[in-house]
Protein backbone atom coordinates (compact mmCIF):
# COMPACT_ATOMS: atom_id res chain seq x y z
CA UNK A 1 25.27 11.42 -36.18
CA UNK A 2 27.14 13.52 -38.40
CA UNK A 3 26.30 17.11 -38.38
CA UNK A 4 27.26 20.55 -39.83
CA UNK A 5 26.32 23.87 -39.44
CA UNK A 6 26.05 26.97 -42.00
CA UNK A 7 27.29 30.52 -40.57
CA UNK A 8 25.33 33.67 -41.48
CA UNK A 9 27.38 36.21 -42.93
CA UNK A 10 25.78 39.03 -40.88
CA UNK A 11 23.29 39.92 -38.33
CA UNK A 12 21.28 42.69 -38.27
CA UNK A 13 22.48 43.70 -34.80
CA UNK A 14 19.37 46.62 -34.21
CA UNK A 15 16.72 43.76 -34.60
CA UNK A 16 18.64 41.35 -32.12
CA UNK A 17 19.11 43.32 -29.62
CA UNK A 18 15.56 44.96 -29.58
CA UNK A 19 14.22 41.34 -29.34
CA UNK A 20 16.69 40.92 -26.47
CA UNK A 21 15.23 43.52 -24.74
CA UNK A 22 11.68 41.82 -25.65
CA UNK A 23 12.35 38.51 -23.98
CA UNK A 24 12.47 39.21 -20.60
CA UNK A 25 9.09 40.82 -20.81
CA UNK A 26 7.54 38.77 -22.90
CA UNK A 27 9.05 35.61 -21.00
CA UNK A 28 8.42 32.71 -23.55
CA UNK A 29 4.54 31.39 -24.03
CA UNK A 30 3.04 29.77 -21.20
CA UNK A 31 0.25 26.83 -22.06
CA UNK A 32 -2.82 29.13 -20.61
CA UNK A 33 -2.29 31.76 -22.82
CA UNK A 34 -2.56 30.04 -26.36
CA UNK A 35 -2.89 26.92 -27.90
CA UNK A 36 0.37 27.46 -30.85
CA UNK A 37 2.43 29.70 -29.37
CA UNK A 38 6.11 28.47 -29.74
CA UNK A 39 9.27 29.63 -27.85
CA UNK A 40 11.57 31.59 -30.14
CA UNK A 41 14.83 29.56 -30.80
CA UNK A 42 17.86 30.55 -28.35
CA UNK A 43 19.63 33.55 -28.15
CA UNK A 44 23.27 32.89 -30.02
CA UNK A 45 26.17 33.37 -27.45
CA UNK A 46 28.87 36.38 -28.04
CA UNK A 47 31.79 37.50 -26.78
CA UNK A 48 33.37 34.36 -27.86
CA UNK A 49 37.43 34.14 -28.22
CA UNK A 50 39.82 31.39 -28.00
CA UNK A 51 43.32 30.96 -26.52
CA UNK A 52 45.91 28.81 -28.65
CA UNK A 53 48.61 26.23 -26.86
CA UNK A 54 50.68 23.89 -27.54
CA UNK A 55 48.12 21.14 -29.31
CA UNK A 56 45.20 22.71 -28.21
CA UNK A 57 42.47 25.19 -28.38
CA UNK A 58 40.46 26.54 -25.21
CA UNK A 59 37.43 28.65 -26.64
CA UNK A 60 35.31 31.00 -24.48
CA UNK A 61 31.74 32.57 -24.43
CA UNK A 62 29.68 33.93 -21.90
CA UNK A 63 26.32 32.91 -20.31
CA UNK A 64 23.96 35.52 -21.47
CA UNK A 65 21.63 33.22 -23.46
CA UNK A 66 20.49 31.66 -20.62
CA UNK A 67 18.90 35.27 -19.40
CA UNK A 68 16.95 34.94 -22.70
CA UNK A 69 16.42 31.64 -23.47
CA UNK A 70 13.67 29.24 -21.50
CA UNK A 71 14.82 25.80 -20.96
CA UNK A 72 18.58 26.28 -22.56
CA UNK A 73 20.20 22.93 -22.11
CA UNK A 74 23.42 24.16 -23.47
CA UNK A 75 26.27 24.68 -26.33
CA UNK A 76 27.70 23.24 -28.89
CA UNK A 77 30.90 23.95 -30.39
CA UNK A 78 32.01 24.13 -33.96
CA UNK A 79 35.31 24.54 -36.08
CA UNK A 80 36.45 24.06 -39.13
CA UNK A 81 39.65 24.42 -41.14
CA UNK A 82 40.48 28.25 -42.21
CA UNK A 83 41.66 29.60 -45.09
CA UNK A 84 42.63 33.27 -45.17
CA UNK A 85 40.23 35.45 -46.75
CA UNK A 86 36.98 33.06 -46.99
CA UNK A 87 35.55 34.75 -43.38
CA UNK A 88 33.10 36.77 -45.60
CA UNK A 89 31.66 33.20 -47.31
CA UNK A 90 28.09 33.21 -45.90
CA UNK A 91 28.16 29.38 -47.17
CA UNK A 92 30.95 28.45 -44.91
CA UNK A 93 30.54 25.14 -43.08
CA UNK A 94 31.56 24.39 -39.42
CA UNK A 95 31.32 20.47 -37.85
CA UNK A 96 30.43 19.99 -34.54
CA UNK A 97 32.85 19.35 -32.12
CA UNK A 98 31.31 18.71 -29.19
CA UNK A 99 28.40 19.78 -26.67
CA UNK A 100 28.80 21.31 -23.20
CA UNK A 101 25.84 21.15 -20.81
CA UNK A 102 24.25 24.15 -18.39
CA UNK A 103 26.66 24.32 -15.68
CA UNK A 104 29.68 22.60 -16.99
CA UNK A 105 32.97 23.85 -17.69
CA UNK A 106 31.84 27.24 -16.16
CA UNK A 107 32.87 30.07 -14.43
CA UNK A 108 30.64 32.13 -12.15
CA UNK A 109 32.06 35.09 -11.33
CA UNK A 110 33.00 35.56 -14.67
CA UNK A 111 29.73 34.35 -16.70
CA UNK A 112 31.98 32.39 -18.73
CA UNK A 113 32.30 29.07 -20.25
CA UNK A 114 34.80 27.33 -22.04
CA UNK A 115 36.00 24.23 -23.81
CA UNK A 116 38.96 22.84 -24.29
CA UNK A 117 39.98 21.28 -27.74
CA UNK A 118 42.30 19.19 -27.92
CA UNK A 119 42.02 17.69 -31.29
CA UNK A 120 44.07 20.07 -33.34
CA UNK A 121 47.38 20.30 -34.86
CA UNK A 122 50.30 22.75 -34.44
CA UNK A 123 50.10 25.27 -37.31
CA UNK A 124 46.93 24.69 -38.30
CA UNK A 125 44.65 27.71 -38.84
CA UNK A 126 40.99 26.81 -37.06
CA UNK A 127 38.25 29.04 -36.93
CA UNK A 128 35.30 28.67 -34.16
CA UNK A 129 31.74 29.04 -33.74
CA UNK A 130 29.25 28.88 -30.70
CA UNK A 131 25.79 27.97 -30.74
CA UNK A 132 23.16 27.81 -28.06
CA UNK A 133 20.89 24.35 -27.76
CA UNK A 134 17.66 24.44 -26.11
CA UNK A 135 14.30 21.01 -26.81
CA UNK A 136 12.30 23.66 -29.01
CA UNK A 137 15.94 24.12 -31.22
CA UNK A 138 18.72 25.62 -31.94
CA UNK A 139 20.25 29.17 -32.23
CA UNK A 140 22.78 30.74 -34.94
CA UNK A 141 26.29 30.55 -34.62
CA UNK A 142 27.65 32.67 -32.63
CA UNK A 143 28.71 35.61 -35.13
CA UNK A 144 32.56 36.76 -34.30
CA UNK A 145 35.07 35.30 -36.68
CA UNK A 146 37.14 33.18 -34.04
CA UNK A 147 40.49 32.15 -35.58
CA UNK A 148 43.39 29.90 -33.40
CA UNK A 149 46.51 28.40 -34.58
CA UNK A 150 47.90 26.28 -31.68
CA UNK A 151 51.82 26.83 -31.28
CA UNK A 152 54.47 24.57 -29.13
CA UNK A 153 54.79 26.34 -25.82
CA UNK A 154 56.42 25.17 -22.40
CA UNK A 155 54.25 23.64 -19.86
CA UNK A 156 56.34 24.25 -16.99
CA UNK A 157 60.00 25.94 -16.85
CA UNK A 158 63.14 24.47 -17.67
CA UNK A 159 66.73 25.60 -16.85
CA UNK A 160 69.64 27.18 -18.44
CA UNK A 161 72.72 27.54 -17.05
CA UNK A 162 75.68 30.00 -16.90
CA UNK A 163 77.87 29.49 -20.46
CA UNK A 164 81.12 30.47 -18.49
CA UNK A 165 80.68 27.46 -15.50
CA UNK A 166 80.82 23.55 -15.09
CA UNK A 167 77.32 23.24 -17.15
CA UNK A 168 78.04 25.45 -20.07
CA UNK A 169 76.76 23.02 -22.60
CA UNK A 170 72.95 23.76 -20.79
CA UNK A 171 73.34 27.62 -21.77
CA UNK A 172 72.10 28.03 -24.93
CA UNK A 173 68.46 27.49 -26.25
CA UNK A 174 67.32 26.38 -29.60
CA UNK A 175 63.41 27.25 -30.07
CA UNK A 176 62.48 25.44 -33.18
CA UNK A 177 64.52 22.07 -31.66
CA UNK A 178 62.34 22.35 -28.78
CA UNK A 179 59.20 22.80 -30.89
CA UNK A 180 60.04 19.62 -32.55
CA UNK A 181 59.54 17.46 -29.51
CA UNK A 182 56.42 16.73 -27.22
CA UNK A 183 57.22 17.64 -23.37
CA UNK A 184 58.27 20.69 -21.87
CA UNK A 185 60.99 21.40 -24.27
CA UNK A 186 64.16 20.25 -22.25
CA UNK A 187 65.41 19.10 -25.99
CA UNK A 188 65.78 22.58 -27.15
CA UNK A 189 68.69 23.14 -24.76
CA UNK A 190 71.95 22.93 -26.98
CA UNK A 191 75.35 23.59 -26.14
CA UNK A 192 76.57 27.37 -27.51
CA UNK A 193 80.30 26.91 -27.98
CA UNK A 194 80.46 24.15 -30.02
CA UNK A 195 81.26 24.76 -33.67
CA UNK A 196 78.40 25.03 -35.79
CA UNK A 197 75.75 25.35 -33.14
CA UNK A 198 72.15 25.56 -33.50
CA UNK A 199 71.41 27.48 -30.63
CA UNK A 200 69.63 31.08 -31.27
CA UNK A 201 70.09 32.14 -27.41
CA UNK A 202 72.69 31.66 -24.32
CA UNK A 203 72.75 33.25 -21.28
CA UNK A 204 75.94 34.42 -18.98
CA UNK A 205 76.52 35.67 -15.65
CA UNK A 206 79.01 38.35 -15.66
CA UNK A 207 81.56 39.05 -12.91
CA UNK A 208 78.96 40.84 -10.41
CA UNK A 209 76.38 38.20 -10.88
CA UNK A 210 74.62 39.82 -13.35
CA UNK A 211 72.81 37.50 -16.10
CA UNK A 212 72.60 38.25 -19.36
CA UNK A 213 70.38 37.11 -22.46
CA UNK A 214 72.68 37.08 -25.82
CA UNK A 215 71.56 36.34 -29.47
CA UNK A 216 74.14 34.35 -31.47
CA UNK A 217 73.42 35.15 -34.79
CA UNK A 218 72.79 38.03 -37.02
CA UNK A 219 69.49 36.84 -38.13
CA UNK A 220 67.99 36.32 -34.55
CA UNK A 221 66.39 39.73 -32.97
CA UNK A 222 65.23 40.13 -29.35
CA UNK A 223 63.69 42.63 -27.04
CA UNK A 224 62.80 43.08 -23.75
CA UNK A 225 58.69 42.99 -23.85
CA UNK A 226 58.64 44.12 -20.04
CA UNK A 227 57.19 43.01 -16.89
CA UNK A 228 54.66 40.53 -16.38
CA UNK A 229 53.69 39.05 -13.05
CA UNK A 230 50.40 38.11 -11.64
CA UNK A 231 48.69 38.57 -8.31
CA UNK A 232 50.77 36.15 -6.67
CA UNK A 233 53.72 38.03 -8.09
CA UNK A 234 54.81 34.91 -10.58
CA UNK A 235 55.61 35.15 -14.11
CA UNK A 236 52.53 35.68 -16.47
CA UNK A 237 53.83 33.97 -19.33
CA UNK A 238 49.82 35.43 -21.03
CA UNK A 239 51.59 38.89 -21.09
CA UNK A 240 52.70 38.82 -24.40
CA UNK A 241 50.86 37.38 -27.14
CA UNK A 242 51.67 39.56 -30.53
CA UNK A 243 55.57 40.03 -31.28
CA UNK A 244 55.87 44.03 -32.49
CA UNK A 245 56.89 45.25 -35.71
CA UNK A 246 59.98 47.40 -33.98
CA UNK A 247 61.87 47.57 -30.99
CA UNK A 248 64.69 45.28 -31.28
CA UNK A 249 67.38 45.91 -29.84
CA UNK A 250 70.51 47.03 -31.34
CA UNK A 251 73.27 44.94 -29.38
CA UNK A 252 71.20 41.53 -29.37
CA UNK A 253 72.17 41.56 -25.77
CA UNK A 254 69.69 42.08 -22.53
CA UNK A 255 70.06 41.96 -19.25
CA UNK A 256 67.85 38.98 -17.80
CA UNK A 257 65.20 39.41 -15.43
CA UNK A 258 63.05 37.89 -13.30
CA UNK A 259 59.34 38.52 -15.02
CA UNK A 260 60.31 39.86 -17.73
CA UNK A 261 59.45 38.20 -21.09
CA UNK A 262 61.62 38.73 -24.23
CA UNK A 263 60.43 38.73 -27.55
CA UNK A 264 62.60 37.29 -30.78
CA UNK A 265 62.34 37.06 -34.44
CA UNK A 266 64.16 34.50 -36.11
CA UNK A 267 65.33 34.08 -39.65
CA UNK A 268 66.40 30.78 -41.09
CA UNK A 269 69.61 31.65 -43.22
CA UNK A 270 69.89 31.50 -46.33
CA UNK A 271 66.29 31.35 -47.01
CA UNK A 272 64.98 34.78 -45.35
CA UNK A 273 61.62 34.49 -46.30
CA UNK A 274 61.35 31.61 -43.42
CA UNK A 275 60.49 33.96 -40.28
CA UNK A 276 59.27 33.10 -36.92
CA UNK A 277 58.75 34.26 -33.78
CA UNK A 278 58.98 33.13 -30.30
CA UNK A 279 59.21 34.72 -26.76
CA UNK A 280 61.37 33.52 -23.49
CA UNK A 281 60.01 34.21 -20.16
CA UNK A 282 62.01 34.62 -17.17
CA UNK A 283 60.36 32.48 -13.92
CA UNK A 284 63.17 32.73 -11.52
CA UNK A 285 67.25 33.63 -11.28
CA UNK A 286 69.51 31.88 -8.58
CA UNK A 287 72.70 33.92 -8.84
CA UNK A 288 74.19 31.05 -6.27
CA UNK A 289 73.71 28.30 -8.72
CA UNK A 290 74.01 30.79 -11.97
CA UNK A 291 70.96 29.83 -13.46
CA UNK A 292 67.67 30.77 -15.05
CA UNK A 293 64.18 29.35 -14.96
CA UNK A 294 62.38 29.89 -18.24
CA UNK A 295 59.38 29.64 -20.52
CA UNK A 296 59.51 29.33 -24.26
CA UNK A 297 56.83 29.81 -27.14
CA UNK A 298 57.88 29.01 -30.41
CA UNK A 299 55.19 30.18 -33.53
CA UNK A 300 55.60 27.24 -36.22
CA UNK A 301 53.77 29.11 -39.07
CA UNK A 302 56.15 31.47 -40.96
CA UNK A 303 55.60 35.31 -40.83
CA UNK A 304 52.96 34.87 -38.11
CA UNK A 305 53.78 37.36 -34.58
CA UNK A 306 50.73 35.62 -32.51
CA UNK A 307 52.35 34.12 -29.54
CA UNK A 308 49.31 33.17 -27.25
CA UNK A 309 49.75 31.45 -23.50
CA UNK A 310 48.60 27.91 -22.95
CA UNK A 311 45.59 27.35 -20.47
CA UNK A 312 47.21 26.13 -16.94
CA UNK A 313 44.28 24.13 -15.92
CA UNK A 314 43.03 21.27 -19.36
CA UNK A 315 39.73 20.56 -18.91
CA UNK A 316 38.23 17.02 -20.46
CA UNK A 317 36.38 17.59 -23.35
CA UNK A 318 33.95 15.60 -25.78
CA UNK A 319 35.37 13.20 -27.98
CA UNK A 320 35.28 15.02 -31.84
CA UNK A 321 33.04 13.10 -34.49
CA UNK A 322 35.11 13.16 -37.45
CA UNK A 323 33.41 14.21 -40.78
CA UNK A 324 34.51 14.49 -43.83
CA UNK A 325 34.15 17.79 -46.20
């Protein structure tokens, strides 16, 4: 059954959350006090965000309408296709995507839930919407304005190699080539020295083993976005999502490091209106075999610095029930 789903344009946040305070007093109508009393319909969820990947968008809210809401069953998601500017439209209409049940997809120590879609398209500007479902109806959407544009991203890392040994043809990295091609991007490495090369990147070892990130063109910028491990001191390729407005650097060339993740912007001569942005993380360095381990983002939509991580663990999700606008 084909369904869609009008957002409010605002709530009026005083009156929610004094009924949220309400409902665990009142606690819903039980059939010995009345004869008509009806539950109220569910709490909507909040705190809902989404992280964009390669093909896909995971979307997060917490569990907090379950504290207020007798009998919840569970959520269903919406999206629909953005266009800058028409947020504020109280008339917008989401579709449903799909429905997650009570308990599914769900993380207890957090209070969080999520769902992964994978139905969307690189590029593509998709705003989301949570609601809550319980047998006596349905609540609002869930009222943040919840925008994702999936980008091509690495899945795992690939290697570069030294451009001064045996493999110097593996050196150099070309981000929109690899965003061109499904898989972990292996495509995108080009050789530097050839004439006319499309590579943006290479990396060399100098003469005490030091590597070294270089730019090869004038209209590619990088910097050095810092250090970003997690607990079990690995690369947190999550640590940079925005690409700044300054700090490039001057030279175009960086030292390379293990956890560090490097930011570029990169201009498509001669048109210079066509910008993008991408960022190169650095999983591992073996100065025996002169090489680097590394993650790649590549942002397909022009003038747009949001460089989000890919979930590491896909969840299944509901099959989408396509409907037309």
């Amino acid at each position: 059954m084909e369904r869609e789903h009008i957002q409010p344009k605002r709530t009026n946040w005083g009156v929610l959350f004094f009924g949220l305070a309400l409902l665990p007093l009142l606690g819903g109508c039980d059939e010995s006090d009345c004869l008509n009393c009806q539950d109220p319909l569910p709490v909507a969820p909040t705190q809902v965000y989404t992280v964009a990947a390669d093909g896909r968008v995971t979307v997060f809210w917490n569990d907090y309408p379950e504290y207020y809401t007798r009998r919840l069953q569970g959520y269903d998601i919406w999206r629909r296709d953005y266009q800058p500017g028409d947020e504020n439209d109280p008339a917008r209409l989401f579709y449903w995507l799909a429905h997650v049940a009570v308990g599914r997809n769900y993380d207890a120590q957090r209070g969080q839930y999520h769902y992964v879609d994978t139905t969307t398209l690189n590029a593509n500007d998709y705003e989301y919407a949570v609601s809550s479902v319980a047998p006596h109806g349905e609540s609002y959407l869930s009222f943040e304005v919840v925008v994702a544009t999936p980008l091509p991203m690495s899945e795992a890392p690939i290697t570069l190699f030294d451009m001064a040994g045996a493999q110097s043809y593996r050196s150099g990295f070309d981000f929109s080539l690899a965003a061109e091609y499904s898989g972990n991007g292996a495509e995108g490495i080009v050789d530097p020295t050839v004439p006319g090369t499309t590579a943006d990147i290479r990396i060399r070892f100098d003469a005490s083993g030091v590597p070294w990130l270089e730019t090869l063109r004038e209209d590619v910028r990088v910097q050095d976005g810092g250090t970003f491990l997690d607990a079990s001191n690995q690369l947190d390729f999550g640590g940079v999502y925005w690409a700044p407005e300054f700090g490039w650097s001057a030279s175009g060339v960086l030292e390379l490091i293990t956890g560090h993740i490097y930011i570029l912007e990169i201009a498509n001569e001669p048109n210079a209106d066509d910008l993008h942005y991408a960022k190169l993380g650095v999983a591992s360095i073996d100065m025996e075999t002169r090489t680097a381990r590394i993650m790649w983002a590549y942002q397909l939509v022009n003038g747009l610095p949001y460089l989000a991580v890919p979930e590491s663990h896909q969840q299944p999700g509901a099959e989408q029930q396509a409907i037309e606008l």
